[in-house]
Protein backbone atom coordinates (compact mmCIF):
# COMPACT_ATOMS: atom_id res chain seq x y z
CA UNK A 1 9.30 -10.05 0.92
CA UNK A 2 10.26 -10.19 -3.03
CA UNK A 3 10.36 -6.61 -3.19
CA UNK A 4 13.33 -6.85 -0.77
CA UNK A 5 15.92 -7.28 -3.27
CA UNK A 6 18.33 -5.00 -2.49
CA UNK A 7 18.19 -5.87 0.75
CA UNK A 8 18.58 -10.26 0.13
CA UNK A 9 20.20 -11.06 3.35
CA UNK A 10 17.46 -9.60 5.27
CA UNK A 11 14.52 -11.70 3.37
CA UNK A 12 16.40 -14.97 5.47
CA UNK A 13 15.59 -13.38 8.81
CA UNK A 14 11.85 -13.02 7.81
CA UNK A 15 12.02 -16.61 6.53
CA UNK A 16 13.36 -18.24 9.67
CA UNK A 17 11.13 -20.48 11.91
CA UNK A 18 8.21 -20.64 9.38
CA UNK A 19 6.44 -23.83 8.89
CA UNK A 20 5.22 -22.93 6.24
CA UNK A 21 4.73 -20.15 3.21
CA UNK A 22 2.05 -19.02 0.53
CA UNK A 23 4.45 -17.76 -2.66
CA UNK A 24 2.48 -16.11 -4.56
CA UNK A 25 2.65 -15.07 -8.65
CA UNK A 26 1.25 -12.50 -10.43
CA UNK A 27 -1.03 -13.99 -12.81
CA UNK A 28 -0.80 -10.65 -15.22
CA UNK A 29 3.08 -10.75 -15.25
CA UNK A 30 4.42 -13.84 -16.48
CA UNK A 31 7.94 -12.91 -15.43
CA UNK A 32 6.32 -13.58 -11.46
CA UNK A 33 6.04 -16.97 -11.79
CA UNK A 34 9.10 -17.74 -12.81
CA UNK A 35 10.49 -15.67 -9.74
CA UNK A 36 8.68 -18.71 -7.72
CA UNK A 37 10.99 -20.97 -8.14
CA UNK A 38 13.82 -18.91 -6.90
CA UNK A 39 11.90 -17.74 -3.85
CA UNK A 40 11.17 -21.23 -2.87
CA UNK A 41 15.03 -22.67 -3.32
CA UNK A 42 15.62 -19.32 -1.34
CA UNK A 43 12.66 -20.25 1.45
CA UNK A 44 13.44 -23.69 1.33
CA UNK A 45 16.88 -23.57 1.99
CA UNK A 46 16.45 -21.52 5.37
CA UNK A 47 13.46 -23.60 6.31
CA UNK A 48 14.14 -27.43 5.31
CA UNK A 49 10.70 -29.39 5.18
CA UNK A 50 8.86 -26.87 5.28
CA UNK A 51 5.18 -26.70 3.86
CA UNK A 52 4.70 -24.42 0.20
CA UNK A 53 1.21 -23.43 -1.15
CA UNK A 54 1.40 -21.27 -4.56
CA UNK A 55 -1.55 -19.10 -5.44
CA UNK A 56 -2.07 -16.98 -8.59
CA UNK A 57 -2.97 -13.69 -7.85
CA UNK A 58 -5.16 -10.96 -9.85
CA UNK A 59 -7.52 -13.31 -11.10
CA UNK A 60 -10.01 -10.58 -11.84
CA UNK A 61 -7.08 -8.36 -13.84
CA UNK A 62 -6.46 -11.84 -15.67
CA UNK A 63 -8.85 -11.57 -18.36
CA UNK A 64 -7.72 -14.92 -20.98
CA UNK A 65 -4.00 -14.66 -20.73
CA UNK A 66 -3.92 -18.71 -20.23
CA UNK A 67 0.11 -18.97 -21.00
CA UNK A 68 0.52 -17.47 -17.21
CA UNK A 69 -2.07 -19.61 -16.11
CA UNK A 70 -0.17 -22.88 -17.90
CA UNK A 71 3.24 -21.71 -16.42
CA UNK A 72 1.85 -21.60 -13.02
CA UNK A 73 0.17 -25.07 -13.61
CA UNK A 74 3.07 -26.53 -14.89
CA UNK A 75 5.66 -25.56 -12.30
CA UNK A 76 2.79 -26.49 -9.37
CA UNK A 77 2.50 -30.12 -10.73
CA UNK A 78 6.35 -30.39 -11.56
CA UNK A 79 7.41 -29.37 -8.11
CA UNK A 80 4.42 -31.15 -6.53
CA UNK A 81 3.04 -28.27 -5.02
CA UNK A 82 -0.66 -27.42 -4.56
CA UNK A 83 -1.89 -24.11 -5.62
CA UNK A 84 -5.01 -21.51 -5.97
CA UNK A 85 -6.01 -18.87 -8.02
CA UNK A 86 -6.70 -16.03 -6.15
CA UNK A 87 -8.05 -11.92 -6.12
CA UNK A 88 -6.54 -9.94 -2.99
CA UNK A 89 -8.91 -7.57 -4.42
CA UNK A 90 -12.02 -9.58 -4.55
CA UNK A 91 -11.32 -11.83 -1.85
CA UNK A 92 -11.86 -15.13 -4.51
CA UNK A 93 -10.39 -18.26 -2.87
CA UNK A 94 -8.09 -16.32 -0.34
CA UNK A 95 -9.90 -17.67 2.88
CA UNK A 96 -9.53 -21.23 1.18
CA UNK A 97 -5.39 -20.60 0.05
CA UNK A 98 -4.87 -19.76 3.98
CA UNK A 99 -7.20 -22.93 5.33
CA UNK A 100 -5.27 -25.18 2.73
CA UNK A 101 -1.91 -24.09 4.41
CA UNK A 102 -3.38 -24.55 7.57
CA UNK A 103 -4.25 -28.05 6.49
CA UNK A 104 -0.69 -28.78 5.76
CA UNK A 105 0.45 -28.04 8.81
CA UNK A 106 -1.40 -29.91 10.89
C-alpha cells in the first residue's frame, strides 16, 4: 500500500474494515521506519482500535547496520507496539509475525 502515494486517497479504501495490520520497515533503509509512523496515524485514523504488529524486513540483507535496528526498537516500545524481525525472502519469523496478529485479534 506505501507505494500508493500518488494515489493517497485510495490507500483509505484498502484500509477500511481491517482489524488489524502488519506495517512493515525496511531494515536496510532507515528512511522506512520512519515512514511507520505516518502509515499508522494514516491506518489508525480510518480504523480506530485497531490491532498494529511492526516487523523489520530483510533481515538477511541486514548485515550489522544496528542504528535501523535501534530506530525500529525504539519507536516499537515508544508506541507500545510489538514487533518481529523478519526475511520475506527466507521465510525467518514470517509464519510467527502473522500468528502474533492473529493472537491479537482474538
Amino acid at each position: 500500500i506505501e507505494g500508493l502515494e500518488e494515489k493517497h486517497s485510495l490507500r483509505k479504501n484498502y484500509y477500511m474494515g481491517s482489524s488489524g495490520a502488519i506495517v512493515v520497515g525496511d531494515l536496510t533503509r532507515a528512511e522506512s521506519i520512519e515512514k511507520m509512523e505516518k502509515i499508522i496515524r494514516e491506518f489508525t485514523c480510518v480504523c480506530p482500535g485497531a490491532k498494529i504488529v511492526l516487523a523489520g524486513n530483510k533481515y538477511d540483507l541486514y548485515l550489522n547496520e544496528m542504528k535501523t535496528l535501534a530506530k525500529l526498537k525504539n519507536f516499537a516500545q515508544k508506541q507500545k507496539f510489538d514487533y518481529v524481525i523478519t526475511s520475506a525472502k527466507t521465510g525467518k519469523n514470517v509464519q510467527e509475525l502473522f500468528l502474533l496478529l492473529a493472537q491479537k485479534l482474538t
